[in-house]
Structures are given as structure tokens and as C-alpha cells.
PDB file of N, CA and C in Angstrom:
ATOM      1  N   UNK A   1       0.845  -1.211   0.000  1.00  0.00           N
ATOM      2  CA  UNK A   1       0.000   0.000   0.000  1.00  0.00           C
ATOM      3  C   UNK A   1       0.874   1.253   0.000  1.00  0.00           C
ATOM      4  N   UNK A   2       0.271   1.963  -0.416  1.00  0.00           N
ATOM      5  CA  UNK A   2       1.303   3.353  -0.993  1.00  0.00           C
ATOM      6  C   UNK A   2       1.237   4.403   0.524  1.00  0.00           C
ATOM      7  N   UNK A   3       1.998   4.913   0.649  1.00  0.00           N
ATOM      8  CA  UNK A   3       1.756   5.642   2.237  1.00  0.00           C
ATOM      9  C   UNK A   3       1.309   7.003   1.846  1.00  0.00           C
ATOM     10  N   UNK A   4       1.164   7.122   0.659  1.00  0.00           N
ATOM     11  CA  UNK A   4       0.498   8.723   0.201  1.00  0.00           C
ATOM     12  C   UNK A   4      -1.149   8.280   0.696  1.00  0.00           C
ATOM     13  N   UNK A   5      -1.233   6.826   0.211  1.00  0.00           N
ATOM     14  CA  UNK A   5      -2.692   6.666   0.309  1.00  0.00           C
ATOM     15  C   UNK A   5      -3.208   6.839   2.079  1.00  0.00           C
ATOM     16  N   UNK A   6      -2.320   6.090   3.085  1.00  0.00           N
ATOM     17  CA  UNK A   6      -2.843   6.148   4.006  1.00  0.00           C
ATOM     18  C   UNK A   6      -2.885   7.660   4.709  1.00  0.00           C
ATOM     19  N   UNK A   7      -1.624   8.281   4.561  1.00  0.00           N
ATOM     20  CA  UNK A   7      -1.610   9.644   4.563  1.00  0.00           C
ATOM     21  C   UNK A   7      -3.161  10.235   4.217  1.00  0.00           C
ATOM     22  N   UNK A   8      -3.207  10.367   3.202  1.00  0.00           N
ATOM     23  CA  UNK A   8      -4.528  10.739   2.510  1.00  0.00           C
ATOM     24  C   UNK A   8      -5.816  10.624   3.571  1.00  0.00           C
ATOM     25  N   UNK A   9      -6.171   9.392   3.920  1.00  0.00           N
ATOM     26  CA  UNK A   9      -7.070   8.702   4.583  1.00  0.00           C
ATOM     27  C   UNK A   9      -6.912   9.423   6.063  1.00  0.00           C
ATOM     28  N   UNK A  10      -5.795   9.298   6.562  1.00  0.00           N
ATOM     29  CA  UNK A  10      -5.869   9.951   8.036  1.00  0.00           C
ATOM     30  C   UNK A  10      -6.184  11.059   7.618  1.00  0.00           C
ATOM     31  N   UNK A  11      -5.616  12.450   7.493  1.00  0.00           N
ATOM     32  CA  UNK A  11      -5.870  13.758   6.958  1.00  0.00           C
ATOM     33  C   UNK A  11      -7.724  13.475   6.902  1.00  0.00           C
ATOM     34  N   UNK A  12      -7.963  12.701   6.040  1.00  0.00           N
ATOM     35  CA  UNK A  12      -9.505  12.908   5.994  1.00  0.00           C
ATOM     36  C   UNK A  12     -10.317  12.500   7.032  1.00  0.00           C
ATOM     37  N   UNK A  13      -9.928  11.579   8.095  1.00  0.00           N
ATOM     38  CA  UNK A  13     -10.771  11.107   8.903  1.00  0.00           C
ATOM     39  C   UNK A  13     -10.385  12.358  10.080  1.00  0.00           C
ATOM     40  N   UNK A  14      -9.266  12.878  10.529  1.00  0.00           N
ATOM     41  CA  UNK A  14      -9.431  14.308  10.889  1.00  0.00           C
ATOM     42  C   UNK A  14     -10.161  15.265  10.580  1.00  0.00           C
ATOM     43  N   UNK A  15     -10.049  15.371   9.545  1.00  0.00           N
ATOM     44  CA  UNK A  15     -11.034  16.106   8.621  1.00  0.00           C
ATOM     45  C   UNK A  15     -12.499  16.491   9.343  1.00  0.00           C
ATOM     46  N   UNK A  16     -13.196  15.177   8.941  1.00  0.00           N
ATOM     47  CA  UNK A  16     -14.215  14.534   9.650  1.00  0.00           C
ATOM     48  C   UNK A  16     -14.353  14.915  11.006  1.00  0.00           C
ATOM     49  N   UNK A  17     -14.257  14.297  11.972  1.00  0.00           N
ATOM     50  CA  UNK A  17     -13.488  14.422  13.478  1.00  0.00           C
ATOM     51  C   UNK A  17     -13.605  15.885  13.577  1.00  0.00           C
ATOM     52  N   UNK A  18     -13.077  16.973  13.153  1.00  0.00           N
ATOM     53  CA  UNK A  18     -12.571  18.407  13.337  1.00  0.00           C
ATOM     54  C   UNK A  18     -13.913  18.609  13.115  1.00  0.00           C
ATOM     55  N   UNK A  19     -14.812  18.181  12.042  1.00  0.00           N
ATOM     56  CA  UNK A  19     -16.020  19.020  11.701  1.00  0.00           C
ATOM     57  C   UNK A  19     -17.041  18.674  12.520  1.00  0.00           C
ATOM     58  N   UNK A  20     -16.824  17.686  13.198  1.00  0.00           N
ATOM     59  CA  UNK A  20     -18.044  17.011  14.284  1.00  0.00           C
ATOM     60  C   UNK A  20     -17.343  17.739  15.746  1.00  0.00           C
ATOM     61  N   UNK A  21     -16.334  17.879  15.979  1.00  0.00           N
ATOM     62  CA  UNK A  21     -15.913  18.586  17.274  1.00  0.00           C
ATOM     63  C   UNK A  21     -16.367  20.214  16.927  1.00  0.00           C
ATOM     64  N   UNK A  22     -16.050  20.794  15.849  1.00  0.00           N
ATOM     65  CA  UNK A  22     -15.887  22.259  15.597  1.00  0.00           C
ATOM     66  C   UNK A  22     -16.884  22.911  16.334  1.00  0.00           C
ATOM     67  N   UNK A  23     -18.728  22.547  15.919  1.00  0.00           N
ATOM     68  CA  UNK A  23     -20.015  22.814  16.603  1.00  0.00           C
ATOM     69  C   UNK A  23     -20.098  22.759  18.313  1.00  0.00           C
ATOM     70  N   UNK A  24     -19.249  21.520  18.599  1.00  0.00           N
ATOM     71  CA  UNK A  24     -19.100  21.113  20.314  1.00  0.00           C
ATOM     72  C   UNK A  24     -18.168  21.901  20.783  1.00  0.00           C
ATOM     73  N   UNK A  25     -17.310  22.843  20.248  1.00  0.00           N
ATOM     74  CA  UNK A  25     -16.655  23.734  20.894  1.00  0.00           C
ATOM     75  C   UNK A  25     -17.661  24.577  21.618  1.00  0.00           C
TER      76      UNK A  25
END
């Protein structure tokens, strides 16, 4: 597996994560 890909994948599940915390601030 290419580590750009998993790279990729974390970044986005932060992503995610950040936008569901952002409101609960």
C-alpha cells in the first residue's frame, strides 16, 4: 500500500473528526 494513500485517509478522517468537534466547541 502506498503511504500517500494512508496519509490521505488519516488527513480525511481528521477532517471529519474536526467538523463534528468544531459545533461542540
Amino acid at each position: 500500500m502506498s503511504k500517500r494513500i494512508e496519509y490521505s485517509l488519516r488527513i480525511l478522517h481528521y477532517s471529519l473528526y474536526a467538523n463534528h468537534v468544531s459545533p461542540l466547541s
